[in-house]
Protein backbone atom coordinates (compact mmCIF):
# COMPACT_ATOMS: atom_id res chain seq x y z
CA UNK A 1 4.37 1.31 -23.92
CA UNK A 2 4.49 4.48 -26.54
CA UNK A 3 3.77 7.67 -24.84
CA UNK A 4 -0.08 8.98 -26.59
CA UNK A 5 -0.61 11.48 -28.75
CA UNK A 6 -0.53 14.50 -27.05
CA UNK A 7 -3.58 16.11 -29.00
CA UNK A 8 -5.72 13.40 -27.81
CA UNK A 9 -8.58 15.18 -26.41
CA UNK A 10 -9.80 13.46 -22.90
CA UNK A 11 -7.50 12.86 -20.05
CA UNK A 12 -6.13 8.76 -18.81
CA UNK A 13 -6.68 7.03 -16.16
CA UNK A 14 -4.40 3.69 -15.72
CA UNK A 15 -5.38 0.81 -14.13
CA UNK A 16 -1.90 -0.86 -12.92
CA UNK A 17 -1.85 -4.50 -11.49
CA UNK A 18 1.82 -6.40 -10.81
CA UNK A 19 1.28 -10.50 -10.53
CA UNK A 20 3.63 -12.79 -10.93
CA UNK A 21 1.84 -15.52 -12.78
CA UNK A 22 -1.98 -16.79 -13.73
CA UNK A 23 -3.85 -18.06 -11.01
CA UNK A 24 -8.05 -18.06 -10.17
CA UNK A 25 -7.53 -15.00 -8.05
CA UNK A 26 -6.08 -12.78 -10.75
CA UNK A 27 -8.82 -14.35 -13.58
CA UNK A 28 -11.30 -13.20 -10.90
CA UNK A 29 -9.80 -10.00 -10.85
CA UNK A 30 -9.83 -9.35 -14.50
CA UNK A 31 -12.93 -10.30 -14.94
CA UNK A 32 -13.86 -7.47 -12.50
CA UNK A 33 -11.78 -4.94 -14.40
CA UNK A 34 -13.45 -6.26 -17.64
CA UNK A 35 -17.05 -5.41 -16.12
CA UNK A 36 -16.23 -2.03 -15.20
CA UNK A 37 -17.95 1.27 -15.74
CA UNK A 38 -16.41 3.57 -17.99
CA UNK A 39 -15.46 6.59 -16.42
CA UNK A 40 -17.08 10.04 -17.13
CA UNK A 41 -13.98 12.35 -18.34
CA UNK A 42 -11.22 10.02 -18.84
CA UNK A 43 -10.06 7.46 -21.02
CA UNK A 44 -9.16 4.01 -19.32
CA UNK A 45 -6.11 1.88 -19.90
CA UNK A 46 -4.76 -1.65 -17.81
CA UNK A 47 -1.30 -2.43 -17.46
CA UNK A 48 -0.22 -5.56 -16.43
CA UNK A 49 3.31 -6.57 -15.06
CA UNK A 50 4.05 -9.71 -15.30
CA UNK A 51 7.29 -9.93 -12.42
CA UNK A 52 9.88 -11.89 -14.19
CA UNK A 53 11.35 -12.63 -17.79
CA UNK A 54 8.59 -14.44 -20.21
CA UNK A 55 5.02 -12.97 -20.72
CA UNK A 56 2.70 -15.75 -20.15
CA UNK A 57 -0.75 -14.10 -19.22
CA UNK A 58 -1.83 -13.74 -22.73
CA UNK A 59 -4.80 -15.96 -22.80
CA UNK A 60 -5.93 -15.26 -19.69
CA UNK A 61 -6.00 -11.78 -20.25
CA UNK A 62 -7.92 -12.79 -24.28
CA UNK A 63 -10.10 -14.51 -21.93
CA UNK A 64 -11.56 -11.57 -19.72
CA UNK A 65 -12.78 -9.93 -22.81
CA UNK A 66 -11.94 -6.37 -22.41
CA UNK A 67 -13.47 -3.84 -23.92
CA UNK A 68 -10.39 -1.23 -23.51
CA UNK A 69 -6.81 -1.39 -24.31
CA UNK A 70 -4.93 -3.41 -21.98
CA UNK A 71 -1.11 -4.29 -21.99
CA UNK A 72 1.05 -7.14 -20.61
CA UNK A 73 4.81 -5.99 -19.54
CA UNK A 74 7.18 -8.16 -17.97
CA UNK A 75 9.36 -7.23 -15.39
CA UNK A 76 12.56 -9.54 -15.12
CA UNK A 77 13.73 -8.14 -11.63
CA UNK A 78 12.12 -9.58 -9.17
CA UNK A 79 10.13 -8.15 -6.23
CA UNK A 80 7.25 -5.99 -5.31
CA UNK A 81 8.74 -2.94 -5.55
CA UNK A 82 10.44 -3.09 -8.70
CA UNK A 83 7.04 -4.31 -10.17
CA UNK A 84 5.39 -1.27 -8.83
CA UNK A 85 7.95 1.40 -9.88
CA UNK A 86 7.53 -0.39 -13.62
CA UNK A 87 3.47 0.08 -13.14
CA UNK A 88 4.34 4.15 -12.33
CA UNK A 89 6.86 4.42 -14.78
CA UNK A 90 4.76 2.80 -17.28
CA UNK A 91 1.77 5.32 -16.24
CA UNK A 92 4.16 8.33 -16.56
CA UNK A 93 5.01 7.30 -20.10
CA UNK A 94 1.79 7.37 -21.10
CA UNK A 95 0.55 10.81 -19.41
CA UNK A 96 -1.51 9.29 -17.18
CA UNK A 97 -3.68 11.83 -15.26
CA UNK A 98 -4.45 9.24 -12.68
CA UNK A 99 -3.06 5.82 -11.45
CA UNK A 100 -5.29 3.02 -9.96
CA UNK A 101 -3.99 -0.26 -8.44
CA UNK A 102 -5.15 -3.51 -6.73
CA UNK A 103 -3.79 -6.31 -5.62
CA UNK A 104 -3.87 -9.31 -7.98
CA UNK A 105 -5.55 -11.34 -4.80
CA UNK A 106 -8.91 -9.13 -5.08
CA UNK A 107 -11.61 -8.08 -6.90
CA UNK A 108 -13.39 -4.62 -7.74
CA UNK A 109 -16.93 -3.22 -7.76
CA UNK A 110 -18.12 -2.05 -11.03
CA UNK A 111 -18.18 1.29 -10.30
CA UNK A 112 -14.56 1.39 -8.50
CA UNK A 113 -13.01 3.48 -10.77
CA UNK A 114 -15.33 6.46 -11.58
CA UNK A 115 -15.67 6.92 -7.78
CA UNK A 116 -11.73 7.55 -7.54
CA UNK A 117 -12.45 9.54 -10.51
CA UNK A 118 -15.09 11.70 -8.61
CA UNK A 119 -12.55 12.11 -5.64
CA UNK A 120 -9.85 13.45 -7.55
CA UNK A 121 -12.24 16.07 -8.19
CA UNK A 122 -13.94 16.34 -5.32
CA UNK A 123 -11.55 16.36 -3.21
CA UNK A 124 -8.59 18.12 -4.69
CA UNK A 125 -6.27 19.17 -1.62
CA UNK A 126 -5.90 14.84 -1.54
CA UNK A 127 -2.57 14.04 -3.13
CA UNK A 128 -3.75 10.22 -3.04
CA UNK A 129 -6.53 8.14 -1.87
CA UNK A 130 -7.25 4.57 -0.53
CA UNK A 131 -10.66 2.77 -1.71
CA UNK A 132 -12.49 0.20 0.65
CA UNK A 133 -10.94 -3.41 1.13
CA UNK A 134 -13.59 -5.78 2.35
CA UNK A 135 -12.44 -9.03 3.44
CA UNK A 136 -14.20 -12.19 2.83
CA UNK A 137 -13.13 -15.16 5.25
CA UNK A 138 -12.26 -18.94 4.14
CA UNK A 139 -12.41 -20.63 7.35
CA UNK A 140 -12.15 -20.05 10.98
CA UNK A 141 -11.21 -16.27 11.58
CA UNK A 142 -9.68 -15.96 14.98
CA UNK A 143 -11.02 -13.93 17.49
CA UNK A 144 -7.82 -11.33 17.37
CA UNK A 145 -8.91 -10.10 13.85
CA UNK A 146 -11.45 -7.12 13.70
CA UNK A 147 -14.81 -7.88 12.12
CA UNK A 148 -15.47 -6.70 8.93
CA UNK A 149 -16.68 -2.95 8.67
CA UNK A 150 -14.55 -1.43 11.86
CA UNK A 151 -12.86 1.65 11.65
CA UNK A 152 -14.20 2.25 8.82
CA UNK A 153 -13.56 6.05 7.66
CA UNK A 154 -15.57 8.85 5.78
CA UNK A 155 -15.23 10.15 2.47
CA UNK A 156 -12.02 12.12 2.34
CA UNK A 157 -10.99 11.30 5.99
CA UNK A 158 -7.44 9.75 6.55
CA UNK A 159 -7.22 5.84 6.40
CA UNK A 160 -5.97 4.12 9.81
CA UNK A 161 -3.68 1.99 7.77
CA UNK A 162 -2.20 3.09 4.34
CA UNK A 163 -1.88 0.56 2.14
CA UNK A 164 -1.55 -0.80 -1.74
CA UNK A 165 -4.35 -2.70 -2.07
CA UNK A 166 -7.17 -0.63 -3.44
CA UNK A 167 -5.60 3.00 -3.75
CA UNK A 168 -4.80 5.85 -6.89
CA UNK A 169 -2.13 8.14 -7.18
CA UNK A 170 -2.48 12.04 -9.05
CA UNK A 171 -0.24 12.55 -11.15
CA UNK A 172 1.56 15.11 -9.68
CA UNK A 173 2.79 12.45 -6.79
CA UNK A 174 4.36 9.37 -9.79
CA UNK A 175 5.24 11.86 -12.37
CA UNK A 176 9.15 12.52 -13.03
CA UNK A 177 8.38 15.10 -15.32
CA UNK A 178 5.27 16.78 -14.24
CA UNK A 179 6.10 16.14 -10.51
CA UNK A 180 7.14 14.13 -7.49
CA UNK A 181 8.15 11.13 -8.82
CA UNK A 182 7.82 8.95 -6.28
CA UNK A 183 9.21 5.51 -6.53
CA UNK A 184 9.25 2.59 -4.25
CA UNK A 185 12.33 1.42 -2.32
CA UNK A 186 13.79 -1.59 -4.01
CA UNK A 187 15.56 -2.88 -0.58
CA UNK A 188 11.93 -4.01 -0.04
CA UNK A 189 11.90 -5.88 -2.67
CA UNK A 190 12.69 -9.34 -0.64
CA UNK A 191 10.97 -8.60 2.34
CA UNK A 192 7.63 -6.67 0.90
CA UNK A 193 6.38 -3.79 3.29
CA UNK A 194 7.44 -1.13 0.49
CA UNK A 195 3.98 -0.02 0.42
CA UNK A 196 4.29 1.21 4.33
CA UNK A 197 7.82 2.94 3.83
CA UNK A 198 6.48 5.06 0.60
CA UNK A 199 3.40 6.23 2.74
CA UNK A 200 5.43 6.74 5.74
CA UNK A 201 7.68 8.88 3.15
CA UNK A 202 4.43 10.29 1.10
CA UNK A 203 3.10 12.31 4.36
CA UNK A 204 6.54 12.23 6.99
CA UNK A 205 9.05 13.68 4.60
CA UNK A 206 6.78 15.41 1.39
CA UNK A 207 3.75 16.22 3.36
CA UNK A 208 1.26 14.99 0.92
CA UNK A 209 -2.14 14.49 2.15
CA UNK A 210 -4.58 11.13 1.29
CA UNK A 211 -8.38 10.71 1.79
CA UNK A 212 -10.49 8.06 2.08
CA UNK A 213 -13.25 7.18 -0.88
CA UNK A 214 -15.34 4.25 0.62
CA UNK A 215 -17.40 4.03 -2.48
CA UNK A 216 -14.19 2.28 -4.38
CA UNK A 217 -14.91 -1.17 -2.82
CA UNK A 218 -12.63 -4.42 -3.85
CA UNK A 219 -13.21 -7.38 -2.11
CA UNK A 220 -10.26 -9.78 -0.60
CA UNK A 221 -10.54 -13.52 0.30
CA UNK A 222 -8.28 -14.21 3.19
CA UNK A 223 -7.32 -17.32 3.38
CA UNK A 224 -6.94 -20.19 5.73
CA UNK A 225 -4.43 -19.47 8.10
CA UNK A 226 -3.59 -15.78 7.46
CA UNK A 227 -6.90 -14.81 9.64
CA UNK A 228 -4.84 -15.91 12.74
CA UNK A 229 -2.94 -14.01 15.66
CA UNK A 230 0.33 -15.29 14.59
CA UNK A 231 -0.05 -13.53 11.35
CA UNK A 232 -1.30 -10.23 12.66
CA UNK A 233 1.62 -10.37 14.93
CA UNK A 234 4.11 -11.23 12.30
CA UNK A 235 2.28 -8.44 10.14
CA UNK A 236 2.76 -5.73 13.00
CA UNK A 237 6.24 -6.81 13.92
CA UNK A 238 7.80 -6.08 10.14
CA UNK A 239 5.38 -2.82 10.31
CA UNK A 240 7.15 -1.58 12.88
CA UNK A 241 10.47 -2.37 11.97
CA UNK A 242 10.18 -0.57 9.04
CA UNK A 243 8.83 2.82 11.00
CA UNK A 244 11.72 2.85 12.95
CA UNK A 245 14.02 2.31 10.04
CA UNK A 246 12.29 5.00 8.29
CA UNK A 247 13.08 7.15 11.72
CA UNK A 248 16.61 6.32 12.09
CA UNK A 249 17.37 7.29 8.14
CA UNK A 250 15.69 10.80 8.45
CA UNK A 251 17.11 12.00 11.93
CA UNK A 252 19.82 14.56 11.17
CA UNK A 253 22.81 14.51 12.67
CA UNK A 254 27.17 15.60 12.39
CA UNK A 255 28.21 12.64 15.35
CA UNK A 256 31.24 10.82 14.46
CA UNK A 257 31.14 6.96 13.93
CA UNK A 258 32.31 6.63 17.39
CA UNK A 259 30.40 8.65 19.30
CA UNK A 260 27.48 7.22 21.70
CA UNK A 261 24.69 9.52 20.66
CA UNK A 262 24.11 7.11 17.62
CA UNK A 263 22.70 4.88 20.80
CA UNK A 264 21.08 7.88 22.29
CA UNK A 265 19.01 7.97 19.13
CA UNK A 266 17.98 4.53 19.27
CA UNK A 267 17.10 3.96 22.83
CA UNK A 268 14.93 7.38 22.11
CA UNK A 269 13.09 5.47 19.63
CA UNK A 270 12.69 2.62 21.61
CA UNK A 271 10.74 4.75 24.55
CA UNK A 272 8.80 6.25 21.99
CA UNK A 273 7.75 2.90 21.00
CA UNK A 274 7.09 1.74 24.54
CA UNK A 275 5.27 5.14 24.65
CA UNK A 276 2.71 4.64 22.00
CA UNK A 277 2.48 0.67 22.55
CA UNK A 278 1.46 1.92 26.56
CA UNK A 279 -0.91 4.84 25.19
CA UNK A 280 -2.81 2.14 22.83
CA UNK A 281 -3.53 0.01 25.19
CA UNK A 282 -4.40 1.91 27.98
CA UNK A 283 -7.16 3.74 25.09
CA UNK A 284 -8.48 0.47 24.44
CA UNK A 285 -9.29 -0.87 28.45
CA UNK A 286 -10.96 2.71 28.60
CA UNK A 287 -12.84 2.38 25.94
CA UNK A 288 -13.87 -1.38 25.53
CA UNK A 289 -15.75 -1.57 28.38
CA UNK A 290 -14.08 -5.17 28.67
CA UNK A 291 -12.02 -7.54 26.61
CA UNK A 292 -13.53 -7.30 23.45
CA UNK A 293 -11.97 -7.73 20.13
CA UNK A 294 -10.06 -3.54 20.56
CA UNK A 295 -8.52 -5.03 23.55
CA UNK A 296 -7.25 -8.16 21.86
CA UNK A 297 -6.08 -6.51 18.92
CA UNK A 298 -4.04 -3.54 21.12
CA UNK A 299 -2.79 -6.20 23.17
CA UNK A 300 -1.34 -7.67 20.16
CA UNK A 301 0.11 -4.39 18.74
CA UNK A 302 1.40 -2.95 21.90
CA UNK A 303 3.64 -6.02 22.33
CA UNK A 304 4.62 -6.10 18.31
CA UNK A 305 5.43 -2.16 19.01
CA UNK A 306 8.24 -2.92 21.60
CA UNK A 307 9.34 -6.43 19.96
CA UNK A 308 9.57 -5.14 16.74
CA UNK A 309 11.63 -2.17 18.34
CA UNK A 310 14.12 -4.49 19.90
CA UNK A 311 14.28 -7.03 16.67
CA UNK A 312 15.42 -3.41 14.60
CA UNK A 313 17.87 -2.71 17.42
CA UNK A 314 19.43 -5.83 17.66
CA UNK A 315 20.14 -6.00 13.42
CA UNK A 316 20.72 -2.52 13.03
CA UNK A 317 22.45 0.00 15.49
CA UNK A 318 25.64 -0.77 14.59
CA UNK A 319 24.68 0.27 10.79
CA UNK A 320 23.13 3.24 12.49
CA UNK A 321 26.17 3.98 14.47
CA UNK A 322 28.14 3.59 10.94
CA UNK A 323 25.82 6.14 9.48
CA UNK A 324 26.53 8.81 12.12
């Protein structure tokens, strides 16, 4: 897309959503965008990248009837993370004072995006900020899953989980030429989990700060089979190989390839894993009062915190001895 015309009065907000190709979920979701209100200061824009080499969204995008300008950009490499860095780059080019996305699997209240426009003002020491994801269930949800509504955190307070599915981005944090940049690392881009790495980054490594806005609600149907505990386990075991990745990569150090402190390191991390898997659970028995659904779910996470730990050992000290 063309860059605006820099004398244009109001300020943008983009809307950026990556799919891959038309399906019910994504005509539901446009048809949410479609019915949104307009925001109070800003103009409003969709982008839409289409993750491969043919554009073939056009009439189901003619089809949700929008009343702003909305574009279709394909993306021929494939992956999650180069379809995001397109959505940010694509934002950038157009000056975009604000960058919303969602998930192509959801679908957004009508007044999601003037309440992140009302936190960007409201609370402007937040460098990001993660809306509400309410889950709908289709079928039997298993009794390891939380029930909808827990944990759920103030305006402005720090989300337990950061996450791509209903967030926005200042500029100052996607811009390469009015600030961070921040791009999403494309070694994700087979194995998803990009979203966790760039948030790990965002407040680890650049100290950036994100709030919570409740009022930006988007709903999510979970489907059949992903409500289960084999795919919360699955979920926390690639979460935490990815944290320890992230830790490895960012510990300084002058060893030599040969030198054992490159397993020092590791078996550190691993404690520190045991550590925190030992500390969850032991909050949850205190606090549960019995084995309710906090004790199932710690269970669950303290034993993904040390599996996932070994699983990351096993494929990767000997790049991390390489590294030293």
């Amino acid at each position: 897309m063309q860059a605006r015309d820099t004398n244009h009065k109001r300020p943008l907000i983009v809307i950026g959503v990556m799919t891959k190709q038309a399906s019910p979920q994504l005509e539901r979701l446009l048809s949410s965008l479609a019915k949104l209100t307009m925001p109070m200061h800003h103009d409003l824009c969709l982008i839409i990248v289409q993750n491969q080499r043919d554009i073939t969204l056009a009439q189901t995008v003619e089809a949700a009837n929008f009343t702003f300008p909305v574009a279709v950009i394909a993306e021929p490499v494939e992956g999650v993370a180069s379809a995001r860095n397109r959505l940010l780059a694509e934002a950038d080019v157009l000056g975009a004072n604000l960058f919303l996305g969602v998930n192509d699997d959801q679908a957004v209240c009508e007044d999601w995006g003037i309440a992140f426009e009302k936190a960007a003002k409201q609370l402007p020491n937040c460098d990001a900020f993660m809306g509400w994801v309410e889950h709908e269930f289709e079928g039997v949800r298993s009794a390891w899953m939380s029930p909808p509504d827990v944990g759920r955190e103030g305006f402005g307070e720090r989300r337990a989980v950061l996450t791509m599915d209903n967030y926005a981005l200042r500029r100052s944090v996607f811009s390469k030429s009015a600030g961070l940049g921040m791009r999403f690392d494309t070694q994700f881009n087979g194995t998803g989990k990009e979203e966790l790495e760039f948030f790990i980054r965002f407040e680890r490594a650049l100290k950036l700060k994100c709030g919570k806005v409740p009022q930006a609600l988007s709903l999510q149907l979970i489907r059949e089979g992903q409500a289960t505990l084999r795919a919360m386990l699955a979920h926390k075991w690639r979460d935490c190989i990815v944290h320890y990745q992230f830790l490895i990569d960012v510990i300084p150090t002058n060893k030599r390839k040969s030198e054992i402190d490159a397993y020092r390191i590791v078996w550190g991390l691993a404690l520190l894993a045991f550590g925190r898997a030992v500390m969850q659970l032991l909050g949850a028995v205190k606090g549960s009062g019995g084995f309710s659904h906090h004790l199932k779910q710690n269970l669950g996470r303290a034993l993904c915190e040390f599996l996932g730990f070994v699983a990351f050992f096993g494929v990767t000290v000997q790049n991390a001895i390489g590294r030293k």
